[in-house]
PDB file of N, CA and C in Angstrom:
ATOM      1  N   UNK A   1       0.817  -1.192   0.000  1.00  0.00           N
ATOM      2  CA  UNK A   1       0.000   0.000   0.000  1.00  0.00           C
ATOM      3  C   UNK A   1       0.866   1.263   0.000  1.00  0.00           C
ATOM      4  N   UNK A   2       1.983   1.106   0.552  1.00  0.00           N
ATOM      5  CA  UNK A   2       2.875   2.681   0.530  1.00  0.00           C
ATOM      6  C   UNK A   2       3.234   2.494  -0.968  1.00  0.00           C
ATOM      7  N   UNK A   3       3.581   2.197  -1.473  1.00  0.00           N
ATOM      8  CA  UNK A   3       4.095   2.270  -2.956  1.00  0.00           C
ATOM      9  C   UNK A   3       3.233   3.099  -3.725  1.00  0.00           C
ATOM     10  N   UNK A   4       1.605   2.435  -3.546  1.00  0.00           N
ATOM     11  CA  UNK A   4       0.780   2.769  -4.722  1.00  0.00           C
ATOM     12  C   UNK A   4       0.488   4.292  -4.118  1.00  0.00           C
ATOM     13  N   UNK A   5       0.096   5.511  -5.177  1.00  0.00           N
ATOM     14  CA  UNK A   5      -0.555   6.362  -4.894  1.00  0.00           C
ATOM     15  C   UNK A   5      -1.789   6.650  -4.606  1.00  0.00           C
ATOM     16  N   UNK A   6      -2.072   7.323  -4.091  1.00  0.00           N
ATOM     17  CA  UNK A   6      -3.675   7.155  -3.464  1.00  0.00           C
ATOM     18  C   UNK A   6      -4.272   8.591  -4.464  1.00  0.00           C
ATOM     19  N   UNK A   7      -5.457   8.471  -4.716  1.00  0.00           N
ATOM     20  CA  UNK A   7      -6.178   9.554  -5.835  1.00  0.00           C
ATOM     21  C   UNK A   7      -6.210  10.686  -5.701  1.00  0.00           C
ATOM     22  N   UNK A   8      -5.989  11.099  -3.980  1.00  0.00           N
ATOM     23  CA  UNK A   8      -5.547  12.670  -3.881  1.00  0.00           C
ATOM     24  C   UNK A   8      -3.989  13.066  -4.762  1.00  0.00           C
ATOM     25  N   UNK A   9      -3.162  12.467  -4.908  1.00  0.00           N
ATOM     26  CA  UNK A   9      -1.901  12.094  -5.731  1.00  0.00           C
ATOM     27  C   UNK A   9      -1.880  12.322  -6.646  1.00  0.00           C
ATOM     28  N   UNK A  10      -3.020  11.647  -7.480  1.00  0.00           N
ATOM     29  CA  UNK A  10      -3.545  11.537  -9.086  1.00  0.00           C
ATOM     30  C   UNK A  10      -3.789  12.277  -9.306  1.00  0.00           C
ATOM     31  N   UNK A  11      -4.675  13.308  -8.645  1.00  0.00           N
ATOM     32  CA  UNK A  11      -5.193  14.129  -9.497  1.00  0.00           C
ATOM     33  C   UNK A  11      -4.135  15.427  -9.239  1.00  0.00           C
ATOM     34  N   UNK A  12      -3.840  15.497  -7.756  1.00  0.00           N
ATOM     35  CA  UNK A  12      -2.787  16.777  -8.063  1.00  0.00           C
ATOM     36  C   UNK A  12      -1.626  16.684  -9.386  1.00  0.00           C
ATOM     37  N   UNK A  13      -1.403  15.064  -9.462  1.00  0.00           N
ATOM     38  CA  UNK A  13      -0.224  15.202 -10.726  1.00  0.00           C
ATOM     39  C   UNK A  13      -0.514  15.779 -12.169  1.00  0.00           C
ATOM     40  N   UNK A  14      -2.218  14.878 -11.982  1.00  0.00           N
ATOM     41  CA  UNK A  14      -2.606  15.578 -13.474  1.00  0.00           C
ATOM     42  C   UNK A  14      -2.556  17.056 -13.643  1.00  0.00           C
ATOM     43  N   UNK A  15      -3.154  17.792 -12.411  1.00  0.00           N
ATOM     44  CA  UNK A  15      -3.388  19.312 -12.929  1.00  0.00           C
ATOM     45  C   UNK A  15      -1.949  19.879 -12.953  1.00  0.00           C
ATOM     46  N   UNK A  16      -1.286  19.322 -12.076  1.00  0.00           N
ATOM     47  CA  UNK A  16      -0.087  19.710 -11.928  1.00  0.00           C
ATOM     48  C   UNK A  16       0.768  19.847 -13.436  1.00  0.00           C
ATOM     49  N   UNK A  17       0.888  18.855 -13.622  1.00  0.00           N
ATOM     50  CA  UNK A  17       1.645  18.409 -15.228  1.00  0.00           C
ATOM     51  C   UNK A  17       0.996  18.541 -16.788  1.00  0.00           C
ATOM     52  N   UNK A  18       0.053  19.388 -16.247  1.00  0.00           N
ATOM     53  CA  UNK A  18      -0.406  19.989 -17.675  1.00  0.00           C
ATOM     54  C   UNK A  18       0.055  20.423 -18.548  1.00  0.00           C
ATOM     55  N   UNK A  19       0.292  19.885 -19.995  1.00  0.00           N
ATOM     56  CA  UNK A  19       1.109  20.868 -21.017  1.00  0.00           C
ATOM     57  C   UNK A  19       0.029  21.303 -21.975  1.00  0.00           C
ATOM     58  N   UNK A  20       0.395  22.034 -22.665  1.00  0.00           N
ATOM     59  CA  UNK A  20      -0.575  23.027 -23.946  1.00  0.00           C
ATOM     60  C   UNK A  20       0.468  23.026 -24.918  1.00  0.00           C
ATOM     61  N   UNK A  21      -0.003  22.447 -26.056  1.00  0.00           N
ATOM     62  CA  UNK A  21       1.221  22.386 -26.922  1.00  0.00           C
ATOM     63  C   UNK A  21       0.783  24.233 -27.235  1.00  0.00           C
ATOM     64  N   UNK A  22       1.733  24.664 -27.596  1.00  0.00           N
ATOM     65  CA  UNK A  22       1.461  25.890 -28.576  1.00  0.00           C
ATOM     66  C   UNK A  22       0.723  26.273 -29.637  1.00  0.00           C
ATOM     67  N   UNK A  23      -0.240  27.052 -29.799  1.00  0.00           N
ATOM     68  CA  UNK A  23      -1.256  26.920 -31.298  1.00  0.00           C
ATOM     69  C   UNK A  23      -0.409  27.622 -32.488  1.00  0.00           C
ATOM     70  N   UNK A  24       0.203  27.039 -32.822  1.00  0.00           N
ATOM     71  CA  UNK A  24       1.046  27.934 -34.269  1.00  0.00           C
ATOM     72  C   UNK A  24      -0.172  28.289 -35.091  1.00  0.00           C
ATOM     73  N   UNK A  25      -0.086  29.773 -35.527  1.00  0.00           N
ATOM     74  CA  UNK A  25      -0.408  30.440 -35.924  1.00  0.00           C
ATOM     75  C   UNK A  25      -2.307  30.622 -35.730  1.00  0.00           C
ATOM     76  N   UNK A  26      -2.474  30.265 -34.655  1.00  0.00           N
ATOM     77  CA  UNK A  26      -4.197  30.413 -33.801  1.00  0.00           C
ATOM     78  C   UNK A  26      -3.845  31.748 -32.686  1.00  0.00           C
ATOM     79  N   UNK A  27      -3.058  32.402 -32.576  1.00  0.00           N
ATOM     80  CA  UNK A  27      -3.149  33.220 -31.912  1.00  0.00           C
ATOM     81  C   UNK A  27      -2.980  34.780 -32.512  1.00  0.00           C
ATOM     82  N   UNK A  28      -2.955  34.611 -33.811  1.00  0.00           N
ATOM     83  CA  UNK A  28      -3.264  36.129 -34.377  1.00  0.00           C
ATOM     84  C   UNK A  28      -4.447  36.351 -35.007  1.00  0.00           C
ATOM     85  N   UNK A  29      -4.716  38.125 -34.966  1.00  0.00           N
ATOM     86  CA  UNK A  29      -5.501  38.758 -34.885  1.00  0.00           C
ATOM     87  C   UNK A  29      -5.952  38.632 -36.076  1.00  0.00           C
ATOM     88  N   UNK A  30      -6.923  37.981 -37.156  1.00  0.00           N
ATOM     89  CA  UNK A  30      -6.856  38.421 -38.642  1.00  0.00           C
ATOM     90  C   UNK A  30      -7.612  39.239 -39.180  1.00  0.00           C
ATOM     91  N   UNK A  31      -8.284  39.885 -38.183  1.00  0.00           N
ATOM     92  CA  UNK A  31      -9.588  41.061 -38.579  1.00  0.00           C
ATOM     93  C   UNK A  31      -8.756  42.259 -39.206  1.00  0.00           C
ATOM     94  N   UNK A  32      -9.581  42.807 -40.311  1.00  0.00           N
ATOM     95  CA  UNK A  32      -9.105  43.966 -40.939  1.00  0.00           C
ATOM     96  C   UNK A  32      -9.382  45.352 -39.693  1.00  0.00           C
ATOM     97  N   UNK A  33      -8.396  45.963 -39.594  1.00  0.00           N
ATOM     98  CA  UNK A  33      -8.530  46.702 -39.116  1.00  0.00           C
ATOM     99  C   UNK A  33      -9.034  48.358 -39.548  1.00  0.00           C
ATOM    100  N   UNK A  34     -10.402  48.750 -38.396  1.00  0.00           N
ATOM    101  CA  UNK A  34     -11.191  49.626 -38.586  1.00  0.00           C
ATOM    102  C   UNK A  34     -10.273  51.050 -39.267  1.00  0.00           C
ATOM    103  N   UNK A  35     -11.008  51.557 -39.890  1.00  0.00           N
ATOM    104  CA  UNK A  35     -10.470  53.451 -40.421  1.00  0.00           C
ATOM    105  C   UNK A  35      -9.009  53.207 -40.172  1.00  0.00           C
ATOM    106  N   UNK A  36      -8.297  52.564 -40.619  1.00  0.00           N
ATOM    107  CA  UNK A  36      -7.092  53.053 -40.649  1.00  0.00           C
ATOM    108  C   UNK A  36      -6.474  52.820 -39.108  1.00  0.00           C
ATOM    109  N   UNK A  37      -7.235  52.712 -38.662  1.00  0.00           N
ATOM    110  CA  UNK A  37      -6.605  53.194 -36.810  1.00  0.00           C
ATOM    111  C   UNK A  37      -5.037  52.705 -36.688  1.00  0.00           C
ATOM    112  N   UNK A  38      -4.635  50.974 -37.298  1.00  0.00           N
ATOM    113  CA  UNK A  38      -4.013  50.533 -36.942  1.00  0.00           C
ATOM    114  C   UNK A  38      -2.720  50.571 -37.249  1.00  0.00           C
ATOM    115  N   UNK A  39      -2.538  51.394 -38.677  1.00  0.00           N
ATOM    116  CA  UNK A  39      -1.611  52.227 -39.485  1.00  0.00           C
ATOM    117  C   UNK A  39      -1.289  53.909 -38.861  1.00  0.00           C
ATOM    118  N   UNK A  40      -2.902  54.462 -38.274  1.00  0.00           N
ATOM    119  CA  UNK A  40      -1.881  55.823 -37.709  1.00  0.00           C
ATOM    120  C   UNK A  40      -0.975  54.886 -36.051  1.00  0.00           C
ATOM    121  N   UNK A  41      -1.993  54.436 -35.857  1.00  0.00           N
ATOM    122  CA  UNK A  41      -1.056  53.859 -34.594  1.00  0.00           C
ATOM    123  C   UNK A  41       0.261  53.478 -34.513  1.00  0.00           C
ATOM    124  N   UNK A  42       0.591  52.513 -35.125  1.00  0.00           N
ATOM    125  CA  UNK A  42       1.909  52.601 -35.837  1.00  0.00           C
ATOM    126  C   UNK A  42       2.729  53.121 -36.155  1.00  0.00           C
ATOM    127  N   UNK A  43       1.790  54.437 -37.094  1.00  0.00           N
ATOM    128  CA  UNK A  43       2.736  55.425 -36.851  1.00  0.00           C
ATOM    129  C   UNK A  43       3.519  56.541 -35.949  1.00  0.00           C
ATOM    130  N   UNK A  44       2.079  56.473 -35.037  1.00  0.00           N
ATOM    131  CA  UNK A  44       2.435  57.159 -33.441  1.00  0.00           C
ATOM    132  C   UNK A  44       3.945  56.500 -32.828  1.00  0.00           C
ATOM    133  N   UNK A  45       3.400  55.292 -33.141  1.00  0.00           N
ATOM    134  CA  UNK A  45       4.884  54.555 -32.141  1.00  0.00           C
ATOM    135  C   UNK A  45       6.120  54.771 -32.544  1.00  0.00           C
ATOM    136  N   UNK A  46       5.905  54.165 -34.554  1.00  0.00           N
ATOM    137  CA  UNK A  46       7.377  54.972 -34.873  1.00  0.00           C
ATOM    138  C   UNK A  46       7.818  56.103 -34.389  1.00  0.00           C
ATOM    139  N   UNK A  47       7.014  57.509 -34.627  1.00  0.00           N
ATOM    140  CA  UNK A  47       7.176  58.664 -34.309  1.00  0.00           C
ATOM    141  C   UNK A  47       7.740  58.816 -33.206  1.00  0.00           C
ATOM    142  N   UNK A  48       7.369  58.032 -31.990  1.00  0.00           N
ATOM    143  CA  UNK A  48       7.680  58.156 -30.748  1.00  0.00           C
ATOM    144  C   UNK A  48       8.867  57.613 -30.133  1.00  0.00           C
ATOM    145  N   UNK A  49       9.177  56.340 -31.044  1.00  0.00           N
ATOM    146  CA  UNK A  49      10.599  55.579 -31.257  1.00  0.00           C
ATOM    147  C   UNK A  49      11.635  56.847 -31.735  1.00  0.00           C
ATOM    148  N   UNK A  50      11.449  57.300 -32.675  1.00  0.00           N
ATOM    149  CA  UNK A  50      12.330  58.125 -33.592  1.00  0.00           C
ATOM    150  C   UNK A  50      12.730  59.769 -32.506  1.00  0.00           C
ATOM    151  N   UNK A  51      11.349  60.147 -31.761  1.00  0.00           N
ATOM    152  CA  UNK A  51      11.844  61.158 -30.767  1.00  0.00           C
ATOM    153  C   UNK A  51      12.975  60.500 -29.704  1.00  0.00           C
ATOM    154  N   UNK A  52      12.487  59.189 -28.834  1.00  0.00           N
ATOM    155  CA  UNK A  52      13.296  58.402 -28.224  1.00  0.00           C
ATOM    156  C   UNK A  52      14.348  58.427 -28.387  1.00  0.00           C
ATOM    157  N   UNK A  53      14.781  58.167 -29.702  1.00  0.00           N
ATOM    158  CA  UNK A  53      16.184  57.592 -30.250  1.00  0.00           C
ATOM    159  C   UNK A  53      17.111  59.084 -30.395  1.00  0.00           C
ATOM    160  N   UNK A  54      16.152  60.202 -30.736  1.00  0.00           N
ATOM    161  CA  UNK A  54      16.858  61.424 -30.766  1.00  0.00           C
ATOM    162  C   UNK A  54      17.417  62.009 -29.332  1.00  0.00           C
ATOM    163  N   UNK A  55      16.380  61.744 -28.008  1.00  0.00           N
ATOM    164  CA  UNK A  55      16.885  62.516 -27.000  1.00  0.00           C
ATOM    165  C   UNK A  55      17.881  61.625 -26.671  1.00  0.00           C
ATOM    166  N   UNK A  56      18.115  60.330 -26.893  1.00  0.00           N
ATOM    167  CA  UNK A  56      18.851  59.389 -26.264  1.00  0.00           C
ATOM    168  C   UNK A  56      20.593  59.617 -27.071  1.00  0.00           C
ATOM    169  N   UNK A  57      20.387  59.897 -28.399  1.00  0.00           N
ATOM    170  CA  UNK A  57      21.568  60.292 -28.760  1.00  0.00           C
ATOM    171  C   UNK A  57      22.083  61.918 -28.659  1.00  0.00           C
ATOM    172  N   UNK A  58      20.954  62.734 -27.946  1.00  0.00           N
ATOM    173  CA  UNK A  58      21.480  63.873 -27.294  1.00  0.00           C
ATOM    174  C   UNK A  58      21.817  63.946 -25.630  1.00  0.00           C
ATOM    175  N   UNK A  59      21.211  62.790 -25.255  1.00  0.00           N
ATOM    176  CA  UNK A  59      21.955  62.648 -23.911  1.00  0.00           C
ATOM    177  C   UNK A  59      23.261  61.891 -23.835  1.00  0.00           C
ATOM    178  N   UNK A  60      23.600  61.349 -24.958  1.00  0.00           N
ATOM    179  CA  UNK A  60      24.784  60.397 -25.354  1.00  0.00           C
ATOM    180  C   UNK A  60      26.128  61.580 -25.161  1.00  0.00           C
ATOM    181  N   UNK A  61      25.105  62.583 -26.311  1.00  0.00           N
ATOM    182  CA  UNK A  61      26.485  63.469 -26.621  1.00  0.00           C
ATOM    183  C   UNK A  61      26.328  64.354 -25.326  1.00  0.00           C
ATOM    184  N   UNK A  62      25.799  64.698 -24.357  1.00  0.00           N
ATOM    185  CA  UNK A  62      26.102  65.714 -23.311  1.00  0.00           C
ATOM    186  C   UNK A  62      26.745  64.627 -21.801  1.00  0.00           C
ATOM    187  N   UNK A  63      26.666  63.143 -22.099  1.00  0.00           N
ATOM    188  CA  UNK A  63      27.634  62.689 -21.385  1.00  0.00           C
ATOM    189  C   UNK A  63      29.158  62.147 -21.646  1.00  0.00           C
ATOM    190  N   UNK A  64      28.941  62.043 -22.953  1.00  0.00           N
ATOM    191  CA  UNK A  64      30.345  62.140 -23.328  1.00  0.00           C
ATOM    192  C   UNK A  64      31.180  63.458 -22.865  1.00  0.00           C
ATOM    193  N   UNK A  65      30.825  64.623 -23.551  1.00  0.00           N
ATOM    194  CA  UNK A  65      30.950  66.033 -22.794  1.00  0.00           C
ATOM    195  C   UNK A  65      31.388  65.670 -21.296  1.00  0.00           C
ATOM    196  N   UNK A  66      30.539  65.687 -20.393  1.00  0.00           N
ATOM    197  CA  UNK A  66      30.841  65.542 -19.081  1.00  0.00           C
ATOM    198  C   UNK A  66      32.052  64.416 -18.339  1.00  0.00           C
ATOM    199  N   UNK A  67      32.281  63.471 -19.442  1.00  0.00           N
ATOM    200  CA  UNK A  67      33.139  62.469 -18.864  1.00  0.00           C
ATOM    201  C   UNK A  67      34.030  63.074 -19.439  1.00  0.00           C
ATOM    202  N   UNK A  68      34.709  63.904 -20.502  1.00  0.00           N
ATOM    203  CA  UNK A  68      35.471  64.395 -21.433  1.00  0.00           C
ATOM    204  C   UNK A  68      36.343  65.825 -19.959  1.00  0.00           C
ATOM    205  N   UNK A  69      35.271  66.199 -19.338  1.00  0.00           N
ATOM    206  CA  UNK A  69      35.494  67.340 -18.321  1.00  0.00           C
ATOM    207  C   UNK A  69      36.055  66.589 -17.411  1.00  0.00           C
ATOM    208  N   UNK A  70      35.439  65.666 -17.153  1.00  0.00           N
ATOM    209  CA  UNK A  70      36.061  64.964 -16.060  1.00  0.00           C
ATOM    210  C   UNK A  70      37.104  64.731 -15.886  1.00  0.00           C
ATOM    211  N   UNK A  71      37.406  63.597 -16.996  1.00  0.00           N
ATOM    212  CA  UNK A  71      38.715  63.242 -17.233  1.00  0.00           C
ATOM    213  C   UNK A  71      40.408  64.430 -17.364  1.00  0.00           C
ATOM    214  N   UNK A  72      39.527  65.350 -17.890  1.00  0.00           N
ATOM    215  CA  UNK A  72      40.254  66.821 -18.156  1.00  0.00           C
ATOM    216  C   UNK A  72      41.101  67.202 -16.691  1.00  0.00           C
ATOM    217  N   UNK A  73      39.932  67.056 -15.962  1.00  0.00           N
ATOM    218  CA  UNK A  73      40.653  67.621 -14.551  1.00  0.00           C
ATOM    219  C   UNK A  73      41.686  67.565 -13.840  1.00  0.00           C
ATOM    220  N   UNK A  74      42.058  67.698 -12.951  1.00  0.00           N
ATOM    221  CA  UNK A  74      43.398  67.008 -12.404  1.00  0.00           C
ATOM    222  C   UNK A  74      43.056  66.386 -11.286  1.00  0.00           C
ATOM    223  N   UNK A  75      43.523  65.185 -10.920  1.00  0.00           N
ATOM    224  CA  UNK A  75      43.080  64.416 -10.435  1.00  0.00           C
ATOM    225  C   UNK A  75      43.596  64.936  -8.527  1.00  0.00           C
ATOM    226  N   UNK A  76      42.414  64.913  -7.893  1.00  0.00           N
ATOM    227  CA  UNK A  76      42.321  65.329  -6.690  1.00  0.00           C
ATOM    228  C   UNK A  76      43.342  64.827  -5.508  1.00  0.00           C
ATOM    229  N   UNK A  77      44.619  65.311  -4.890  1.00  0.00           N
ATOM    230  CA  UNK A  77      45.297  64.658  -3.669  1.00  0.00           C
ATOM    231  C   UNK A  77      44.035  63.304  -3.026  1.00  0.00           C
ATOM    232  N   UNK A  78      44.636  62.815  -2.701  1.00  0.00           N
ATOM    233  CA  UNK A  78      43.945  61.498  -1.648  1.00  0.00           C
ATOM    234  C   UNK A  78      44.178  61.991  -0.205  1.00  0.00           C
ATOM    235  N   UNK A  79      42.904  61.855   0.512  1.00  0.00           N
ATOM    236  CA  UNK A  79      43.005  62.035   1.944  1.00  0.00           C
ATOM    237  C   UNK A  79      43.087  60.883   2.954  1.00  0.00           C
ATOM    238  N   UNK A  80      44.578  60.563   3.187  1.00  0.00           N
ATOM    239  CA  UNK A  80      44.648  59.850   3.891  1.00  0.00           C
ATOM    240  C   UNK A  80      45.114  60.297   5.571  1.00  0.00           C
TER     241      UNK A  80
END
């Protein structure tokens, strides 16, 4: 009797060990999308990517700048 599992066992294993194979290609959207919406949207994001990418390569160049100062300096006595 210790060997065999008892049905409280069984069933936790089943729910437990559940797999879902993956639905290839059952999980997209194929409805045409209304007025356009889904093309300006898109384009919002690019737009918003493309501002992104601009402040990010103007904060690039004002820390280069600052490490450029840094480095410039003379390097401070040590307080020991």
């Amino acid at each position: 009797m210790a060997g065999r599992p008892n049905k409280t066992w069984r069933v936790l294993h089943r729910v437990t060990y559940v797999e879902r194979p993956a639905l290839m290609g059952f999980g997209r959207d194929i409805r045409k999308p209304m007025n356009g919406a889904d093309e300006a949207t898109t384009q919002d994001v690019m737009a918003r990517v493309e501002r992104l990418a601009q402040e990010n390569r103007e904060l690039s160049r004002k820390m280069a700048r600052v490490l450029e100062l840094l480095e410039a300096r003379p390097a401070l006595p040590s307080r020991r």
